[in-house]
N, C-alpha and C. Protein backbone atom coordinates (compact mmCIF):
# COMPACT_ATOMS: atom_id res chain seq x y z
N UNK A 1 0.85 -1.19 0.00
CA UNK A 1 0.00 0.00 0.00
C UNK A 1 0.88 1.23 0.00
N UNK A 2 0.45 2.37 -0.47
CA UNK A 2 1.26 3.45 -0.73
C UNK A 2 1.09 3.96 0.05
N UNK A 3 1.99 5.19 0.83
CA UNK A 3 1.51 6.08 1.58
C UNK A 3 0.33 6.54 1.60
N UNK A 4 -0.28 6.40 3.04
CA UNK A 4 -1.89 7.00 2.91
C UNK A 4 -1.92 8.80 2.24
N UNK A 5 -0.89 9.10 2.53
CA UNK A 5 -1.07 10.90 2.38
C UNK A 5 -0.70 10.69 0.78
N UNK A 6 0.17 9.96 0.72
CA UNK A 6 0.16 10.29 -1.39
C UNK A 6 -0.97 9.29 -2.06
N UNK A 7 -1.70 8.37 -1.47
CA UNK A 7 -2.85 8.12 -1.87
C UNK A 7 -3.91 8.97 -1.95
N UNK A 8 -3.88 9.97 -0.33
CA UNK A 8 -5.17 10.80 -0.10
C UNK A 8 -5.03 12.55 -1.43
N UNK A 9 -3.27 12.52 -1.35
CA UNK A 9 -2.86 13.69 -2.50
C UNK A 9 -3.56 13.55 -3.64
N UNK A 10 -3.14 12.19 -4.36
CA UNK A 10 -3.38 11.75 -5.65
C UNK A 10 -4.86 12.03 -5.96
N UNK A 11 -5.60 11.32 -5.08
CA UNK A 11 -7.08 11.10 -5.20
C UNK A 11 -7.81 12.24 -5.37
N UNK A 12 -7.69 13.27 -4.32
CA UNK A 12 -7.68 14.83 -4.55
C UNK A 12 -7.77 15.16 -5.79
N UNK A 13 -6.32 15.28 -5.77
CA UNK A 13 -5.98 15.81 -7.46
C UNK A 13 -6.47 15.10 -8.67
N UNK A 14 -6.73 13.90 -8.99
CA UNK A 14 -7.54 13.26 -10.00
C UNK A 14 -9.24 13.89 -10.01
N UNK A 15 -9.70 13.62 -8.72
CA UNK A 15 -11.68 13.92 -8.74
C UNK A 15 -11.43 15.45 -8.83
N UNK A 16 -10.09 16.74 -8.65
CA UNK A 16 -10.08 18.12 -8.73
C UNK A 16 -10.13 17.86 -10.41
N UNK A 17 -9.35 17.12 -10.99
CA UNK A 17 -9.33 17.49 -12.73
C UNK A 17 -10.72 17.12 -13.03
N UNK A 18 -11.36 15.73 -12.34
CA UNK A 18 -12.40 15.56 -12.96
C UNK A 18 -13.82 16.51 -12.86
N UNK A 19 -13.39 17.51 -11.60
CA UNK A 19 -14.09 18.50 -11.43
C UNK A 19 -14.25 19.46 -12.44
N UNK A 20 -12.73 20.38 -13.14
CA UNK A 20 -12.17 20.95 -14.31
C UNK A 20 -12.69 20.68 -15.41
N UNK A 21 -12.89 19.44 -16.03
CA UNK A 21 -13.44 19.22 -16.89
C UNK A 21 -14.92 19.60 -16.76
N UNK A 22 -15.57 19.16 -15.63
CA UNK A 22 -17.23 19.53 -16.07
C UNK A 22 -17.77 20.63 -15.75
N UNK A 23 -16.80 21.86 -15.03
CA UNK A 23 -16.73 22.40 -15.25
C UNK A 23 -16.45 23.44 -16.77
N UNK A 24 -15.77 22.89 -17.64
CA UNK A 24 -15.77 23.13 -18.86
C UNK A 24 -16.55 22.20 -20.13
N UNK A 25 -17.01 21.80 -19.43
CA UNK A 25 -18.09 20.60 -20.42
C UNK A 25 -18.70 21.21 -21.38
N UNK A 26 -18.87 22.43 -21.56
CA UNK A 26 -19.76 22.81 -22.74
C UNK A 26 -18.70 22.73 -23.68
N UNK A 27 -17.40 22.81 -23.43
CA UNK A 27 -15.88 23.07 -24.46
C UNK A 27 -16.05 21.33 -25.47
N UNK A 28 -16.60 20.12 -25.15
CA UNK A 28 -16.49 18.92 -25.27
C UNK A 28 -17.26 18.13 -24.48
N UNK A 29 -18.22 18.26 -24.57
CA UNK A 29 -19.19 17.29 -23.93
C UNK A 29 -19.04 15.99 -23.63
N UNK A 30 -18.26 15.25 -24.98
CA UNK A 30 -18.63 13.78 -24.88
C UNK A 30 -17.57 13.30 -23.91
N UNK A 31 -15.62 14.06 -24.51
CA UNK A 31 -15.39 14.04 -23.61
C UNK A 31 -15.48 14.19 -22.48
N UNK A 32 -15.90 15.25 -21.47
CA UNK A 32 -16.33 15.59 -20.22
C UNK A 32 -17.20 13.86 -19.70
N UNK A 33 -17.94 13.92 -20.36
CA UNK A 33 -18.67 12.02 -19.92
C UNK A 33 -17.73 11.14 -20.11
N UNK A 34 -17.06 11.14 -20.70
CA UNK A 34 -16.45 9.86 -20.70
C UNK A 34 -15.19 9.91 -19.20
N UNK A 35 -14.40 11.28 -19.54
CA UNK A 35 -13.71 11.66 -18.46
C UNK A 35 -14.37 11.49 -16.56
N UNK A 36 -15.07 12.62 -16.63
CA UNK A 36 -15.54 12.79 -15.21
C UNK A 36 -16.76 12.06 -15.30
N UNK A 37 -17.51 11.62 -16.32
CA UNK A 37 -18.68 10.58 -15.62
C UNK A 37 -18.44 9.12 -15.16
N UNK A 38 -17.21 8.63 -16.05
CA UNK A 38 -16.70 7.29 -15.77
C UNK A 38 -15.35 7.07 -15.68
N UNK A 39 -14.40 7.40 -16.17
CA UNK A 39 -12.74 7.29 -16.23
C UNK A 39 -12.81 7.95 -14.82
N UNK A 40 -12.18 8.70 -14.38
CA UNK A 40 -12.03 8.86 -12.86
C UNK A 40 -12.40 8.71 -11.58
N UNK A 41 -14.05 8.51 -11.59
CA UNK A 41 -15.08 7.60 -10.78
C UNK A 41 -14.82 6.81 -10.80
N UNK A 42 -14.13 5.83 -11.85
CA UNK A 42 -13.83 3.74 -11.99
C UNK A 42 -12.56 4.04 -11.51
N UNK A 43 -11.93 4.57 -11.91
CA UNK A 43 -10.80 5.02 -10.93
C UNK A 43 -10.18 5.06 -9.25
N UNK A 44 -10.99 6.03 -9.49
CA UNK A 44 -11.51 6.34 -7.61
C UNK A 44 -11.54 5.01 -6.80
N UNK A 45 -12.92 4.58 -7.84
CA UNK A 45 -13.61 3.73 -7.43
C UNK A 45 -13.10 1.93 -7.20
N UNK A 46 -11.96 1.71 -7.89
CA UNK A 46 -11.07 1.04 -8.02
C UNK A 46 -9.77 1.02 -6.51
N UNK A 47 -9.90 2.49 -6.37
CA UNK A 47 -8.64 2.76 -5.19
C UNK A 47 -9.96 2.02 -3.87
N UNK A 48 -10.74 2.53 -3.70
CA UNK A 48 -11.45 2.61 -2.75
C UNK A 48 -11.58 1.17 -2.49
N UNK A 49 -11.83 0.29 -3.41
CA UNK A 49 -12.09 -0.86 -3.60
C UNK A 49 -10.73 -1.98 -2.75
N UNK A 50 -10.06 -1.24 -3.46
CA UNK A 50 -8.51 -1.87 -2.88
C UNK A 50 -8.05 -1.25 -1.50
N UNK A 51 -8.56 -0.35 -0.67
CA UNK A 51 -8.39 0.05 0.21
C UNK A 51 -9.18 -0.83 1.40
N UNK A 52 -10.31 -0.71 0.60
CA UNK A 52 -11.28 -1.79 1.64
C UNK A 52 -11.05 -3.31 2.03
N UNK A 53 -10.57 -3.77 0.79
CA UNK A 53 -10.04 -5.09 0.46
C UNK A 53 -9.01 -5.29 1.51
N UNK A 54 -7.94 -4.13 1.91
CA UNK A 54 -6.90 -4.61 2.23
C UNK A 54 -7.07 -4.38 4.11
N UNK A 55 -7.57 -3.58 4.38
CA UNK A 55 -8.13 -3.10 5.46
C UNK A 55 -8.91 -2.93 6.23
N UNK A 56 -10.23 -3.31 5.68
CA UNK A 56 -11.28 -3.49 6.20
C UNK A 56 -11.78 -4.47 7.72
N UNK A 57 -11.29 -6.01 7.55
CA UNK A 57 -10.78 -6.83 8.09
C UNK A 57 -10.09 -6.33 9.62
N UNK A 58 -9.41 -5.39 9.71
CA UNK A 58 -8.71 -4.86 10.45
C UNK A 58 -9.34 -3.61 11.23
N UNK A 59 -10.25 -3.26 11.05
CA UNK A 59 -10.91 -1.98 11.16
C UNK A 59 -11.64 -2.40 12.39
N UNK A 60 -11.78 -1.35 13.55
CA UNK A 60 -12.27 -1.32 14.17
C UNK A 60 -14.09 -0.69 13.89
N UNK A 61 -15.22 -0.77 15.44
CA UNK A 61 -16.54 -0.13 14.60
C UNK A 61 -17.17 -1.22 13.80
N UNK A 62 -18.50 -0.50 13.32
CA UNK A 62 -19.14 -0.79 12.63
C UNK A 62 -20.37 0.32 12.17
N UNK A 63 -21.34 0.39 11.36
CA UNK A 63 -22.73 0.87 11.05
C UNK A 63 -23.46 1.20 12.15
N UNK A 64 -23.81 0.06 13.09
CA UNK A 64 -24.77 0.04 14.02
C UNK A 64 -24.88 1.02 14.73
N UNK A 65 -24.15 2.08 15.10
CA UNK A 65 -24.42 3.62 16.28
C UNK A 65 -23.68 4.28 15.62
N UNK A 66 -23.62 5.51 15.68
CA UNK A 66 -22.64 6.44 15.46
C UNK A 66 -21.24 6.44 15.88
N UNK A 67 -21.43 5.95 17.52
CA UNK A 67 -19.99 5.69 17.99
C UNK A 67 -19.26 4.93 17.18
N UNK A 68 -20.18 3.44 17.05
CA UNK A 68 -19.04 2.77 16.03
C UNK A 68 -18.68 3.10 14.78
N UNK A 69 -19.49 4.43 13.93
CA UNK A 69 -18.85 4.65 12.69
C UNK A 69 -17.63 5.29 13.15
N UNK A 70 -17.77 5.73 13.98
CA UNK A 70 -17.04 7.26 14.36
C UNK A 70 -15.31 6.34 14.66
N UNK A 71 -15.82 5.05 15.33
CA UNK A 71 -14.42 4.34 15.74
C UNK A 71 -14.06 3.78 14.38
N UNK A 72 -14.94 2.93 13.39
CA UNK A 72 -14.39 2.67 12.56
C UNK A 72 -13.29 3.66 11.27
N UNK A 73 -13.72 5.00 11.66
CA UNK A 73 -13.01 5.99 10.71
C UNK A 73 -11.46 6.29 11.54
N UNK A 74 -11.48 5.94 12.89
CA UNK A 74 -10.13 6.07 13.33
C UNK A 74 -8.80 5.69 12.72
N UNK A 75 -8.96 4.87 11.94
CA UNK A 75 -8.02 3.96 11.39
C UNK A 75 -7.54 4.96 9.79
N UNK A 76 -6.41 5.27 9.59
CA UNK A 76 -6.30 6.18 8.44
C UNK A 76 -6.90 5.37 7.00
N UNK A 77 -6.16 4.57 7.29
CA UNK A 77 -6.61 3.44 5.88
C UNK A 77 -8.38 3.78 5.16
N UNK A 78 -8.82 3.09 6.18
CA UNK A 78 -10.41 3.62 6.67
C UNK A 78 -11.14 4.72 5.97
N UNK A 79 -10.33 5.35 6.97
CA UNK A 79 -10.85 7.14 6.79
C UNK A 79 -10.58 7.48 5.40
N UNK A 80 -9.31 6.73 5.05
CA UNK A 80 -9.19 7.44 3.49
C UNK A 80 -10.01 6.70 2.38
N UNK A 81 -10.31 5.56 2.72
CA UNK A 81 -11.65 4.76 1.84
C UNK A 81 -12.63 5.66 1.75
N UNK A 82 -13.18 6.28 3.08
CA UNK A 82 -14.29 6.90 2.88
C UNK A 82 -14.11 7.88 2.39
N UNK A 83 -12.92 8.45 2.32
CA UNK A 83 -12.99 10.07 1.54
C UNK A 83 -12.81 9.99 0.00
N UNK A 84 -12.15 8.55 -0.53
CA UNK A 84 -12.06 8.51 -1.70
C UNK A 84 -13.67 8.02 -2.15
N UNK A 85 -14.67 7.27 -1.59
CA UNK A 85 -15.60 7.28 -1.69
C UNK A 85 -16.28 8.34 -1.94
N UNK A 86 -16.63 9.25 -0.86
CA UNK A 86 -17.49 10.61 -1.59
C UNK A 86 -16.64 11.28 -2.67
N UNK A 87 -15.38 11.07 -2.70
CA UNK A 87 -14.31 12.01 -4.01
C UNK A 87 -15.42 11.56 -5.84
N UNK A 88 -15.46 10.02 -5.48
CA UNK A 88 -15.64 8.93 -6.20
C UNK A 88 -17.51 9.30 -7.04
N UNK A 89 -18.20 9.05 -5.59
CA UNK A 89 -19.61 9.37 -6.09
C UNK A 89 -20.16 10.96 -6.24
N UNK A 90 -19.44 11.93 -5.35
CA UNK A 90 -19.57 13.05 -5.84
C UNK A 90 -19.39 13.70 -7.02
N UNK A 91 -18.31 12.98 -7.84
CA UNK A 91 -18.08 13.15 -8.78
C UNK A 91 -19.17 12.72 -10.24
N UNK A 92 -19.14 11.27 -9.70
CA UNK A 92 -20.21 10.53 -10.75
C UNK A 92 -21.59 11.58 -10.85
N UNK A 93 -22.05 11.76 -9.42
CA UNK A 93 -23.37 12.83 -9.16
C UNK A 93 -22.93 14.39 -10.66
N UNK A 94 -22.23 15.04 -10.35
CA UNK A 94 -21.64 15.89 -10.74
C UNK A 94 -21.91 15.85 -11.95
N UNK A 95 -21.05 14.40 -12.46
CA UNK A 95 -21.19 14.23 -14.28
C UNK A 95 -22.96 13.83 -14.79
N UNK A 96 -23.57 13.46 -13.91
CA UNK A 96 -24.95 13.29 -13.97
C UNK A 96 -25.91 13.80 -13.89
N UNK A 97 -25.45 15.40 -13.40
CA UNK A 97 -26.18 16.62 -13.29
C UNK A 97 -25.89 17.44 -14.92
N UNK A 98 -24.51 17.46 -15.19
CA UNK A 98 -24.29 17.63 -16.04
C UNK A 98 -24.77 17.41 -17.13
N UNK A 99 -25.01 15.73 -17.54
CA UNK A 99 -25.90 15.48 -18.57
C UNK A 99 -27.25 15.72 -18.56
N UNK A 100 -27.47 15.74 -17.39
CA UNK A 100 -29.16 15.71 -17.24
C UNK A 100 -29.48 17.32 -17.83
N UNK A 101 -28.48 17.78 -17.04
CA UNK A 101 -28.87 19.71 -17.70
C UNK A 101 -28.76 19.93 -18.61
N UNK A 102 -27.75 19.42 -19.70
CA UNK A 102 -27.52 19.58 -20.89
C UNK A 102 -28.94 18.83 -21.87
N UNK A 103 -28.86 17.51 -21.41
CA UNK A 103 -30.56 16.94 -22.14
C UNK A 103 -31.39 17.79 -21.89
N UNK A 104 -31.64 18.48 -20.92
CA UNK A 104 -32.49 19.35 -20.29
C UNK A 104 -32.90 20.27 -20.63
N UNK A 105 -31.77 21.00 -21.48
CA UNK A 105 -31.52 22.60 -22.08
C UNK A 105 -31.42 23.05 -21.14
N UNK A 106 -30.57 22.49 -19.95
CA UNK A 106 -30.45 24.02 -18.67
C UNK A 106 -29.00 24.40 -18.79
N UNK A 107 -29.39 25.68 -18.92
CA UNK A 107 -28.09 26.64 -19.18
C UNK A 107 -26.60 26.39 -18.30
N UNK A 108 -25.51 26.24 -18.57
CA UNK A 108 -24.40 25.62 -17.65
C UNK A 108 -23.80 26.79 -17.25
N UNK A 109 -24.90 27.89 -16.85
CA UNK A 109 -24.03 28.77 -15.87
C UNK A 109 -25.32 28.34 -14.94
N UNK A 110 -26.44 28.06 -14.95
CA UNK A 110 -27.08 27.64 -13.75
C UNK A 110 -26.66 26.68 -13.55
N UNK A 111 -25.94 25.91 -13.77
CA UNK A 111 -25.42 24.40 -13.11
C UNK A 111 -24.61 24.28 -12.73
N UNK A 112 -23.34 25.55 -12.69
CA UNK A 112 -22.17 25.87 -12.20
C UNK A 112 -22.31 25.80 -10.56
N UNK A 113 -23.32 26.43 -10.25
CA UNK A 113 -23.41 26.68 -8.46
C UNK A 113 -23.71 25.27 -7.92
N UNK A 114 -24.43 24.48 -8.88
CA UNK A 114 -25.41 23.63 -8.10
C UNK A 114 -23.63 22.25 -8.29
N UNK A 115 -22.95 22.76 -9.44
CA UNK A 115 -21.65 21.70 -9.39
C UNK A 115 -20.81 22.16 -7.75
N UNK A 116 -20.64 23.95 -8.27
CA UNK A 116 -19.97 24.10 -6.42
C UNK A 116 -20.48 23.06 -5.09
N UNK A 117 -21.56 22.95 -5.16
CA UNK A 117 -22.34 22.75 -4.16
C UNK A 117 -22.09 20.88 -3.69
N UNK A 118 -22.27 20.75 -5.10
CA UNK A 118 -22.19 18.85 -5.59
C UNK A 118 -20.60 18.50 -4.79
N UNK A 119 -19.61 19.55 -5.48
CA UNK A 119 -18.13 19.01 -5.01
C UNK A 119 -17.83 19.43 -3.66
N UNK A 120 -18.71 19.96 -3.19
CA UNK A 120 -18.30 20.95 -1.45
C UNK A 120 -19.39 20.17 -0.64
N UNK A 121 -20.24 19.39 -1.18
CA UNK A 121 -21.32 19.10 -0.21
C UNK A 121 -22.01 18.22 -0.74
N UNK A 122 -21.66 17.56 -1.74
CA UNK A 122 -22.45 16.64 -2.42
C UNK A 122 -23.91 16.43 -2.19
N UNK A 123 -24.50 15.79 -1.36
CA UNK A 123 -26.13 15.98 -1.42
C UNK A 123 -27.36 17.14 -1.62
N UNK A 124 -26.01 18.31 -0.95
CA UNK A 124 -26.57 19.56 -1.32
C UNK A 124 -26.84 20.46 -2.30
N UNK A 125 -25.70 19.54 -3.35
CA UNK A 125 -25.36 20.12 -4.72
C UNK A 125 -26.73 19.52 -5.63
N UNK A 126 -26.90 18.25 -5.26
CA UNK A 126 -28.07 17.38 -5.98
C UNK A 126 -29.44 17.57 -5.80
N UNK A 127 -29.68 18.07 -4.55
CA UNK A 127 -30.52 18.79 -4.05
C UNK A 127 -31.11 20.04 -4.86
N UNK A 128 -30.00 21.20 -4.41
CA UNK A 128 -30.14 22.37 -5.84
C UNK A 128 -30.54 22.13 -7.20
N UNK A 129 -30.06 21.06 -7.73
CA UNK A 129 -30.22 20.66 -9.08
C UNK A 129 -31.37 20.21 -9.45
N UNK A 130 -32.04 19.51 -8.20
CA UNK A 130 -33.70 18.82 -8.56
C UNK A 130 -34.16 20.11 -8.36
N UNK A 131 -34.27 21.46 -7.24
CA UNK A 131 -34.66 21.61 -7.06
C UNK A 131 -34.52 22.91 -8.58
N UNK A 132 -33.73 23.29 -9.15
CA UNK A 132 -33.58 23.74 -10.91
C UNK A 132 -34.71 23.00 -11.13
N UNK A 133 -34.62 21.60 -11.35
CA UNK A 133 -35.06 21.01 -12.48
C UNK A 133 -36.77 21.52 -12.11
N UNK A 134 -37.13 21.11 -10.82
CA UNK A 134 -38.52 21.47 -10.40
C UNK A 134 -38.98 22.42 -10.63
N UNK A 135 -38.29 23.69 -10.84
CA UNK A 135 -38.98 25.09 -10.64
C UNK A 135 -38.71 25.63 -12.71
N UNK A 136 -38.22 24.84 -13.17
CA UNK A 136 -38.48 24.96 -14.65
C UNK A 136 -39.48 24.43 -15.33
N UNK A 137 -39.65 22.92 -14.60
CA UNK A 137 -40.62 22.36 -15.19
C UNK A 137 -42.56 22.87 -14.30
N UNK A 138 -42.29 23.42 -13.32
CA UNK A 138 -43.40 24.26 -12.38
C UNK A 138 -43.75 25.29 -13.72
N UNK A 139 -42.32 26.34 -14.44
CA UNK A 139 -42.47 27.19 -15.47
C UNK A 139 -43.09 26.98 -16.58
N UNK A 140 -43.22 25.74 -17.27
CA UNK A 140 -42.97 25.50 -18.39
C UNK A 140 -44.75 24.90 -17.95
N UNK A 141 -45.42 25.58 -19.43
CA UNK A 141 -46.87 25.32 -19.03
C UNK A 141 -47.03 23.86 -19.94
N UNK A 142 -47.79 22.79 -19.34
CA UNK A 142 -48.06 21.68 -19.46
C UNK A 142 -48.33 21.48 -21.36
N UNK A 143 -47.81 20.18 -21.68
CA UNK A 143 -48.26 19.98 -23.36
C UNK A 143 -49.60 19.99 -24.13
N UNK A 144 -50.82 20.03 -22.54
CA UNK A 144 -51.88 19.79 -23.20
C UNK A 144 -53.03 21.26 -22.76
N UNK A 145 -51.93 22.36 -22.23
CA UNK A 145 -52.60 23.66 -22.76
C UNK A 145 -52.35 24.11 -23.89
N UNK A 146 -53.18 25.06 -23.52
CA UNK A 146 -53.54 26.14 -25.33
C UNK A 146 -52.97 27.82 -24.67
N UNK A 147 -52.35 28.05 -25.74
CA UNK A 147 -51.27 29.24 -24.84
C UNK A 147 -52.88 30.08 -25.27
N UNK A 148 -52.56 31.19 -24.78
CA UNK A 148 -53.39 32.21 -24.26
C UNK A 148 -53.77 32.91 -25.45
């Protein structure tokens, strides 16, 4: 196993590019999906995998109370599974807001905040984004009126 801190560096810096890109996604779309929706998520998702594999076993804790999550994250190994985890699905979320807005026709400067939000807070970012999607489609008068 590699150093936990140049594992926890690396990981960073890979889900930060994959951030960069969808952030610039209107520049190359398909790339941007292929990049940050799957190449660096399988990635991630690959480290995380092998982190658990090797360590898990060893880990103190469990699910069942808080205390025991709280003990099971003591362990660096651990702790850095779980951070490459949200690095991992925050990201995937991210590239999935992305497409959805773009199928969507929602403009990618409104999806810029709701990406801040996705990579700083992940549920909160996804949150914002339904809650876009809700208040356009609230706008948008139904297929089976007759405009005015």
């Amino acid at each position: 196993m590699p150093d936990p801190d140049l594992f926890f560096s690396a990981a960073n810096l890979l889900a930060l590019v994959g951030w960069i890109v969808l952030a610039l996604s209107p520049l190359s779309p398909r790339w941007s999906d292929r990049i940050s929706g799957w190449a660096i998520p399988l990635t991630l998702s690959v480290g995380y995998t092998a982190l658990v594999l090797a360590f898990w076993s060893r880990a103190n804790g469990g699910f069942d109370t808080l205390p025991n999550v709280m003990a099971l994250f003591d362990q660096p190994q651990i702790a850095l599974a779980g951070w490459v985890h949200y690095l991992a699905f925050d990201l995937f979320v991210g590239a999935w807001i992305t497409r959805t807005a773009r199928a969507e026709g929602v403009s990618h400067l409104l999806v810029l905040p709701c990406l801040a939000l996705t990579f700083l807070f992940g549920p909160a970012g996804f949150l914002t984004f339904s809650a876009l999607r809700l208040a356009r489609r609230a706008g948008t008068p139904s297929q089976t009126e007759f405009p005015a």
